[in-house]
N, C-alpha and C. Protein backbone atom coordinates (compact mmCIF):
# COMPACT_ATOMS: atom_id res chain seq x y z
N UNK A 1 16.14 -3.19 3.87
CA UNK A 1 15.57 -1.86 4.04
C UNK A 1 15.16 -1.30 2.69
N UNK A 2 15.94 -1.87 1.84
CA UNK A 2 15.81 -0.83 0.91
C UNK A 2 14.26 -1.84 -0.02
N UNK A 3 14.75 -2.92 0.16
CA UNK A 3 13.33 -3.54 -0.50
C UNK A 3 11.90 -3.09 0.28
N UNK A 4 11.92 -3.01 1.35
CA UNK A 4 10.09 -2.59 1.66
C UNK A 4 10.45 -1.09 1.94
N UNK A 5 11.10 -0.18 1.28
CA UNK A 5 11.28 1.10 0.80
C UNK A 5 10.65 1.20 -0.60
N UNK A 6 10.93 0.77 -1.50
CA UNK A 6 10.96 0.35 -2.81
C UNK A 6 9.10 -0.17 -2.63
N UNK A 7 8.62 -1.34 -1.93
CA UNK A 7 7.44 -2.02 -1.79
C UNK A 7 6.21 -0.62 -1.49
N UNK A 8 7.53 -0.18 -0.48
CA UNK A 8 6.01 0.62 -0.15
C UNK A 8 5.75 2.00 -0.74
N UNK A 9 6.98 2.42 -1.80
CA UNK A 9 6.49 3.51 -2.66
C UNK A 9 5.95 3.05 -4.10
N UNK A 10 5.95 1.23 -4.43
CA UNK A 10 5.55 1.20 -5.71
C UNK A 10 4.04 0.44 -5.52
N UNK A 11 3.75 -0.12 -4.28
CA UNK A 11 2.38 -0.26 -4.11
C UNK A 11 1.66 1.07 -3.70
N UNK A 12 1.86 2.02 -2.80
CA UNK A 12 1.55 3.24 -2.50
C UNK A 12 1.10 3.78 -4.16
N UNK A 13 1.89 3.59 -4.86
CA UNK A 13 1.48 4.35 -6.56
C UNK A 13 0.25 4.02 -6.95
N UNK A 14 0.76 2.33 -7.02
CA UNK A 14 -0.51 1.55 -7.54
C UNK A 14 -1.53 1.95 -6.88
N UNK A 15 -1.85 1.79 -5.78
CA UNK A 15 -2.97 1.65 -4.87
C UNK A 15 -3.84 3.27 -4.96
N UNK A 16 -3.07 4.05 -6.21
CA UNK A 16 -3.65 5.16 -5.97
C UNK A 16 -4.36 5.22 -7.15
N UNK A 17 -4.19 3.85 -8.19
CA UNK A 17 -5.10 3.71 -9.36
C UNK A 17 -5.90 2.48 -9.61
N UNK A 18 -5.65 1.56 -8.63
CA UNK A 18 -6.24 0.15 -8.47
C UNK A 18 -6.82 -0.23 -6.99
N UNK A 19 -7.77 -0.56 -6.73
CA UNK A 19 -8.67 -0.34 -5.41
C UNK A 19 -7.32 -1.13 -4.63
N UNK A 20 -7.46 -1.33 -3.64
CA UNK A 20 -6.56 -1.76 -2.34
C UNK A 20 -6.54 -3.18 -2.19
N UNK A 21 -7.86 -3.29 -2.10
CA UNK A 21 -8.12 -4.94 -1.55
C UNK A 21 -7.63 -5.83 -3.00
N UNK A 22 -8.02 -6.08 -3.84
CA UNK A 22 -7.44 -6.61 -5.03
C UNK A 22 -5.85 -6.87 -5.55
N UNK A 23 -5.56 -5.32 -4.90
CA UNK A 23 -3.79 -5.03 -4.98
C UNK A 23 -3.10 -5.47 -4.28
N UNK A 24 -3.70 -6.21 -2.87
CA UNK A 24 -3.02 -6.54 -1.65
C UNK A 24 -3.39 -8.16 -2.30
N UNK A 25 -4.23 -8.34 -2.50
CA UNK A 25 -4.47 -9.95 -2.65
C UNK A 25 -3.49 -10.15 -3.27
N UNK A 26 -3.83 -9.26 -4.93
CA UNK A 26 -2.20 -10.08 -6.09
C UNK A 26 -1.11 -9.74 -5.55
N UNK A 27 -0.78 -8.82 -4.42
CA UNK A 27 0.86 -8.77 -4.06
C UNK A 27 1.29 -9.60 -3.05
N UNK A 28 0.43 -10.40 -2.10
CA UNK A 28 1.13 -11.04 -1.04
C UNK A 28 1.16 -11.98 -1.45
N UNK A 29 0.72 -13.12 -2.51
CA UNK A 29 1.56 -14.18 -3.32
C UNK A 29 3.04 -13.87 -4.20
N UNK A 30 2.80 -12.85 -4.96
CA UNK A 30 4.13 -12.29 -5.17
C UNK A 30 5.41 -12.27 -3.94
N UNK A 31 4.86 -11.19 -2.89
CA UNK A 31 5.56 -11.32 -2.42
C UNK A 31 6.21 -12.68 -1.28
N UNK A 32 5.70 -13.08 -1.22
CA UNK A 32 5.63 -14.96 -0.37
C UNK A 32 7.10 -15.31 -1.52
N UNK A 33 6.59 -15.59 -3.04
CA UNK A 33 7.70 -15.62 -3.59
C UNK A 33 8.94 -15.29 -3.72
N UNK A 34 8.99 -13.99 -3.87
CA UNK A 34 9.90 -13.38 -3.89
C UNK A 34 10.93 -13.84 -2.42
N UNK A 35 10.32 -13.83 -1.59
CA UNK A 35 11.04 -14.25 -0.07
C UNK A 35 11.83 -15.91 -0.37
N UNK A 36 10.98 -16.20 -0.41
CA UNK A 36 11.79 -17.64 -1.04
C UNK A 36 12.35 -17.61 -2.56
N UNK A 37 12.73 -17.08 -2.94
CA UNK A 37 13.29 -16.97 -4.20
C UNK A 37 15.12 -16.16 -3.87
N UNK A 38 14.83 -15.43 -2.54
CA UNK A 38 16.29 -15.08 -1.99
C UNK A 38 16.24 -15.33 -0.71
N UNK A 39 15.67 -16.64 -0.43
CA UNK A 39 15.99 -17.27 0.80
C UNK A 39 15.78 -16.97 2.09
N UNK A 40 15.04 -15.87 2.43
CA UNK A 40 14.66 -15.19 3.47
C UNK A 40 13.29 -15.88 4.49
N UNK A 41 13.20 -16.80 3.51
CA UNK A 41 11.59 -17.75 3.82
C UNK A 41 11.84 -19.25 3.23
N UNK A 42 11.12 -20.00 3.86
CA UNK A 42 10.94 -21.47 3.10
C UNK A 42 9.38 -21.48 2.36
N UNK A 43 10.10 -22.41 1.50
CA UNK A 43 8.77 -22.50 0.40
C UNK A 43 7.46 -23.06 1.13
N UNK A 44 7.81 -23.39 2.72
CA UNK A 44 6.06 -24.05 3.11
C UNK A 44 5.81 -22.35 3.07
N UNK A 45 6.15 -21.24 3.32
CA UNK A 45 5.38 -20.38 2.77
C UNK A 45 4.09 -20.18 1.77
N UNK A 46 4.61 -20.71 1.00
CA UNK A 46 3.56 -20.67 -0.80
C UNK A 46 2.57 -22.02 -0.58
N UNK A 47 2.01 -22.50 0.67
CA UNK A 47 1.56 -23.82 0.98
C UNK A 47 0.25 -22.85 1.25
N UNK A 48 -1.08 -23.00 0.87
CA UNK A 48 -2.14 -22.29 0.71
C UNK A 48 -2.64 -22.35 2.21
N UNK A 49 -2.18 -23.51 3.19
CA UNK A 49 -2.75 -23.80 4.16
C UNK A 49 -1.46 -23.37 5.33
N UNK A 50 -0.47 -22.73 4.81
CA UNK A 50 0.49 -22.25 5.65
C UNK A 50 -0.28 -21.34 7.25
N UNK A 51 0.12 -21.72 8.43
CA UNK A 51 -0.25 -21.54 9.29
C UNK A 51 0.79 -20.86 10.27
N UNK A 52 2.05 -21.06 9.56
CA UNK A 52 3.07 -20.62 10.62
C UNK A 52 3.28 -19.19 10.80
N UNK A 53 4.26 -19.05 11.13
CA UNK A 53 5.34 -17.69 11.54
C UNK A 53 5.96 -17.80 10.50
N UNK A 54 6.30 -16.05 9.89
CA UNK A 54 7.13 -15.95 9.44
C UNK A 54 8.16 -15.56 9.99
N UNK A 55 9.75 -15.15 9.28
CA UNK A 55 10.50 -14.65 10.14
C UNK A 55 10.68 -13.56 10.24
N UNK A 56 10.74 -12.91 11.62
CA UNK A 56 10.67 -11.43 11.67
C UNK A 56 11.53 -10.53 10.92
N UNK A 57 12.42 -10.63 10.36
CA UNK A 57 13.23 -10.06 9.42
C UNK A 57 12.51 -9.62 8.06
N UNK A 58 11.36 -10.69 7.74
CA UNK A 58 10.49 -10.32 6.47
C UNK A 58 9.22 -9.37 6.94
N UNK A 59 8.82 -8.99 8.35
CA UNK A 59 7.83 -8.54 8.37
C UNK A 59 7.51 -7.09 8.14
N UNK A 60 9.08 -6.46 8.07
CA UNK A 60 8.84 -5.19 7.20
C UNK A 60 8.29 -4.66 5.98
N UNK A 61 8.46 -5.86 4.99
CA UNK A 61 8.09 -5.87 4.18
C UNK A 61 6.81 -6.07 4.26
N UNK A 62 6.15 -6.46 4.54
CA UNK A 62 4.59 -7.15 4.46
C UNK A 62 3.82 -5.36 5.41
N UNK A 63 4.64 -5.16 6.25
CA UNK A 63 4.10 -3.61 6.67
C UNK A 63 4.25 -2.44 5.66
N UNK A 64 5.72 -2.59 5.37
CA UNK A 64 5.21 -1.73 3.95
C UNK A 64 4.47 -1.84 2.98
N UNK A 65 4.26 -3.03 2.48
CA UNK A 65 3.64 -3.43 1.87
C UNK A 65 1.52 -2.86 2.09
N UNK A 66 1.36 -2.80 3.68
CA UNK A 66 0.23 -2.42 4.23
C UNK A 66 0.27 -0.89 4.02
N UNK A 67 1.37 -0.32 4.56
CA UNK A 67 1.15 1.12 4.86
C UNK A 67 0.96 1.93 2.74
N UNK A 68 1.65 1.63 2.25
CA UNK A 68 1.34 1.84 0.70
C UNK A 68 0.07 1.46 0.33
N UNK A 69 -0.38 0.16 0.38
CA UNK A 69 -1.99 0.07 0.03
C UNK A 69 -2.75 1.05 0.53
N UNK A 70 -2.96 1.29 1.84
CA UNK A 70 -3.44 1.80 2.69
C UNK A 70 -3.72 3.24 2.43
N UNK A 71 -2.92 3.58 2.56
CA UNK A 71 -2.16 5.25 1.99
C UNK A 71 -2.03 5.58 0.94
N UNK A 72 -2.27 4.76 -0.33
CA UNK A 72 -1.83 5.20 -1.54
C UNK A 72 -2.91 5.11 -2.19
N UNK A 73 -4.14 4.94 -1.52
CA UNK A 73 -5.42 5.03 -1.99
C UNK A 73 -5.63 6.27 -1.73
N UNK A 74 -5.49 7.73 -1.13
CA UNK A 74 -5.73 8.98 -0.49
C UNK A 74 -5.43 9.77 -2.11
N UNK A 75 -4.25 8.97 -2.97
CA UNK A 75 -4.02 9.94 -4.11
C UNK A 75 -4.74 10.56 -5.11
N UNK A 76 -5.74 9.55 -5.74
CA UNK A 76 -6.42 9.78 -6.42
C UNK A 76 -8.34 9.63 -6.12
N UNK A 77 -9.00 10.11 -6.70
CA UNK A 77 -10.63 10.06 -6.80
C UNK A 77 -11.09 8.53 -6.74
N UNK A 78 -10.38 7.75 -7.47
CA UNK A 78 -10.53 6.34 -7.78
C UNK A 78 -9.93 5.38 -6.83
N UNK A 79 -8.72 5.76 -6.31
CA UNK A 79 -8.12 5.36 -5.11
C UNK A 79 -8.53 4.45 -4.11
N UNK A 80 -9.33 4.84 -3.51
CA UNK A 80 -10.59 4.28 -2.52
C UNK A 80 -12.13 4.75 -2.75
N UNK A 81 -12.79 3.73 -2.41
CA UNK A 81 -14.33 3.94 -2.57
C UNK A 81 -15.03 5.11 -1.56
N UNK A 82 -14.09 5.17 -0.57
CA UNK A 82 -14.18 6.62 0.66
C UNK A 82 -14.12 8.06 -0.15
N UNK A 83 -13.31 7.98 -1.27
CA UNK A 83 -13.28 9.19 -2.34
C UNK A 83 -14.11 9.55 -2.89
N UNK A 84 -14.65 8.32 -3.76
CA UNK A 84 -16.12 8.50 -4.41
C UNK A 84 -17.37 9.21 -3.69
N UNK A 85 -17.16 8.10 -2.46
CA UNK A 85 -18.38 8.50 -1.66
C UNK A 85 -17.99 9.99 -1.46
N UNK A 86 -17.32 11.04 -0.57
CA UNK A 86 -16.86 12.12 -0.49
C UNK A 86 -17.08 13.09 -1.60
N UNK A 87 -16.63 12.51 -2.68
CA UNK A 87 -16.96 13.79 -3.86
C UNK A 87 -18.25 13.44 -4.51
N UNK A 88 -19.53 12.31 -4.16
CA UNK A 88 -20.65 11.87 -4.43
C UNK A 88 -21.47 13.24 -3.18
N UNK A 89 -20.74 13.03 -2.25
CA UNK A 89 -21.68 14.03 -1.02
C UNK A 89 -21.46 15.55 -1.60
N UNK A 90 -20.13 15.96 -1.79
CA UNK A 90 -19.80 17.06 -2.41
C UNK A 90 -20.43 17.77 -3.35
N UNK A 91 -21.29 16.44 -4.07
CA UNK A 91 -21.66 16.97 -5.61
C UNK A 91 -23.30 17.58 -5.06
N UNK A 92 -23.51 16.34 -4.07
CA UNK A 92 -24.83 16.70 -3.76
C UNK A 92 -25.22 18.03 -3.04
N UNK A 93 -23.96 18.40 -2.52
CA UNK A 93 -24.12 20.01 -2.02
C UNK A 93 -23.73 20.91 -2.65
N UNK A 94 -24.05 20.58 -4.03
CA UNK A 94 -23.88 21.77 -4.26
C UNK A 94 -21.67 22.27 -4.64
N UNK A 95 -21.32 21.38 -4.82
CA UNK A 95 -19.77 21.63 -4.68
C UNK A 95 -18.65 20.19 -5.17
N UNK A 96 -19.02 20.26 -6.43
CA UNK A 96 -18.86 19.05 -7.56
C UNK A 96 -17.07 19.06 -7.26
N UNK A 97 -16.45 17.74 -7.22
CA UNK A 97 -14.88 17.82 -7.10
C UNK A 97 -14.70 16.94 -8.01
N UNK A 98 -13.73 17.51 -8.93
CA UNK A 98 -13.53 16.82 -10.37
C UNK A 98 -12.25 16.05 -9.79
N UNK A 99 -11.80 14.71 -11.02
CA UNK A 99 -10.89 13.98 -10.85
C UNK A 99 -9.28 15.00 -10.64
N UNK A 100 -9.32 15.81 -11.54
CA UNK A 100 -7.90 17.06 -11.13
C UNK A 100 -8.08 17.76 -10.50
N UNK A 101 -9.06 17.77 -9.53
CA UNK A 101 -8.76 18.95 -8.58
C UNK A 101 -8.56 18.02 -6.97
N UNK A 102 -9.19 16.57 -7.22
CA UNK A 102 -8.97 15.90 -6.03
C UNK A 102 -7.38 15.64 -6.34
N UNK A 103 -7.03 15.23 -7.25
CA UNK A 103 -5.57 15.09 -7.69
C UNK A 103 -4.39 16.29 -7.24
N UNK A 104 -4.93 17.20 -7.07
CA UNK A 104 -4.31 18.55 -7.03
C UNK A 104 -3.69 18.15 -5.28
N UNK A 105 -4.83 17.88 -4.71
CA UNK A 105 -4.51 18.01 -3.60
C UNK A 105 -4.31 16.72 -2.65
N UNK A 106 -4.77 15.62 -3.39
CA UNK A 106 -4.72 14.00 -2.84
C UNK A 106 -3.18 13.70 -3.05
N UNK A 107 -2.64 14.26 -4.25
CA UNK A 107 -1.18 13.47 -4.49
C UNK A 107 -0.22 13.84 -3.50
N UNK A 108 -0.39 15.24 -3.28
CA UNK A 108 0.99 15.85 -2.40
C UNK A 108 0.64 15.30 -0.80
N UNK A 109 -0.57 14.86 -0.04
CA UNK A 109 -0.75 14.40 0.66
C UNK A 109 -0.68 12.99 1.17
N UNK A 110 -0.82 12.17 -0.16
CA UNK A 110 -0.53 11.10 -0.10
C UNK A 110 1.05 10.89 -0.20
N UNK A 111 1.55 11.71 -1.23
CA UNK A 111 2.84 11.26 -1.21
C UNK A 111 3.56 11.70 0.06
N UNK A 112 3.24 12.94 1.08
CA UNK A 112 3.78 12.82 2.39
C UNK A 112 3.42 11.73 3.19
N UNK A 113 2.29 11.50 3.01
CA UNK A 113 1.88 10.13 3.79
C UNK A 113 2.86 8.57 4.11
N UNK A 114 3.07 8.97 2.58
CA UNK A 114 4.24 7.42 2.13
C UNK A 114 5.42 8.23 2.80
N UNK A 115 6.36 9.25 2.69
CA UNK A 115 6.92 9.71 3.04
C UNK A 115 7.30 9.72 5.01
N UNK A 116 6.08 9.84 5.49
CA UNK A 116 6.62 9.66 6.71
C UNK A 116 6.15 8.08 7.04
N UNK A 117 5.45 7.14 6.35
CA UNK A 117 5.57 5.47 6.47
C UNK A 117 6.74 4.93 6.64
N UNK A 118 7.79 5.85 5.36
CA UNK A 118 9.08 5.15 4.91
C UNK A 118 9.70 5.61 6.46
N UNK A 119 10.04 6.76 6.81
CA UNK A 119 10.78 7.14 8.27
C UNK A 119 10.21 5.90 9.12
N UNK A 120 8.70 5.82 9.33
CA UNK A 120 8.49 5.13 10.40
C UNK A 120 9.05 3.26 9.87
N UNK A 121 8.95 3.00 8.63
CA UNK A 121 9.58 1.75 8.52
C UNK A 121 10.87 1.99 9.26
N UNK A 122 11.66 2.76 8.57
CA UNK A 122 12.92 2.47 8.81
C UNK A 122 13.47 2.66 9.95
N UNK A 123 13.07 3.67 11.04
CA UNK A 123 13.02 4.28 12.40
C UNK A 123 13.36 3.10 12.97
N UNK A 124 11.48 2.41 13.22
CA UNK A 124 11.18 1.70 13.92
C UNK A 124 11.21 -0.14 13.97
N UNK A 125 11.28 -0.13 12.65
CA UNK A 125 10.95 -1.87 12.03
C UNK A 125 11.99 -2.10 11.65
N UNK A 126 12.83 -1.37 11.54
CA UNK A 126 14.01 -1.80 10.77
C UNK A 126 14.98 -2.04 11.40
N UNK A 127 14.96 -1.56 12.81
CA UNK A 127 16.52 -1.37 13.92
C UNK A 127 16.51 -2.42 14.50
């Protein structure tokens, strides 16, 4: 529990300064590792052509792991390319949104966001 707690508030961070798709690529080899490194997985995991099941015990992690990317792009201007575009339309009407003022109001939203992910990990995926 406490590891895709941890996953999904320190990718949620990232993902609010490094696009999503890139962040998810370099973390699900990491994390593949990490699973077999405390035994929770076998190493045909890290097999590029791996086709199987994992075991349901790890799949919390890999959801937190989603719901933080996902969500932790909402924090910042740079976050997601949906931001840009948004404060690109903004500008064009007339109503320019600077990087601290989307910040003002992206962080506290995002960070509830992660906030009720973590309840729903633990609620639901975790019991």
């Amino acid at each position: 529990m406490l590891g895709a707690l941890v996953l999904l508030f320190l990718v949620g961070i990232l993902s609010s300064v490094v696009p999503n798709i890139p962040l998810v690529v370099a973390m699900v080899p990491l994390l593949k590792e990490y699973l077999v490194n405390i035994n929770l997985a076998s190493p045909d995991i890290l097999n590029p052509d791996f086709s199987g099941h994992l075991p349901p015990e790890v799949l919390p992690l890999f959801y937190a792991m989603m719901f933080g990317a996902t969500l932790g792009g909402n924090g910042t201007l740079v976050g997601a390319s949906s931001n840009i575009v948004a404060a690109g339309v903004s500008e064009q009407h007339g109503q320019p949104i600077s990087f601290k003022t989307f910040l003002k109001y992206g962080f506290p939203v995002m960070a509830m966001q992660l906030v009720v992910s973590a309840l729903y990990v633990v609620i639901f995926l975790l019991r």
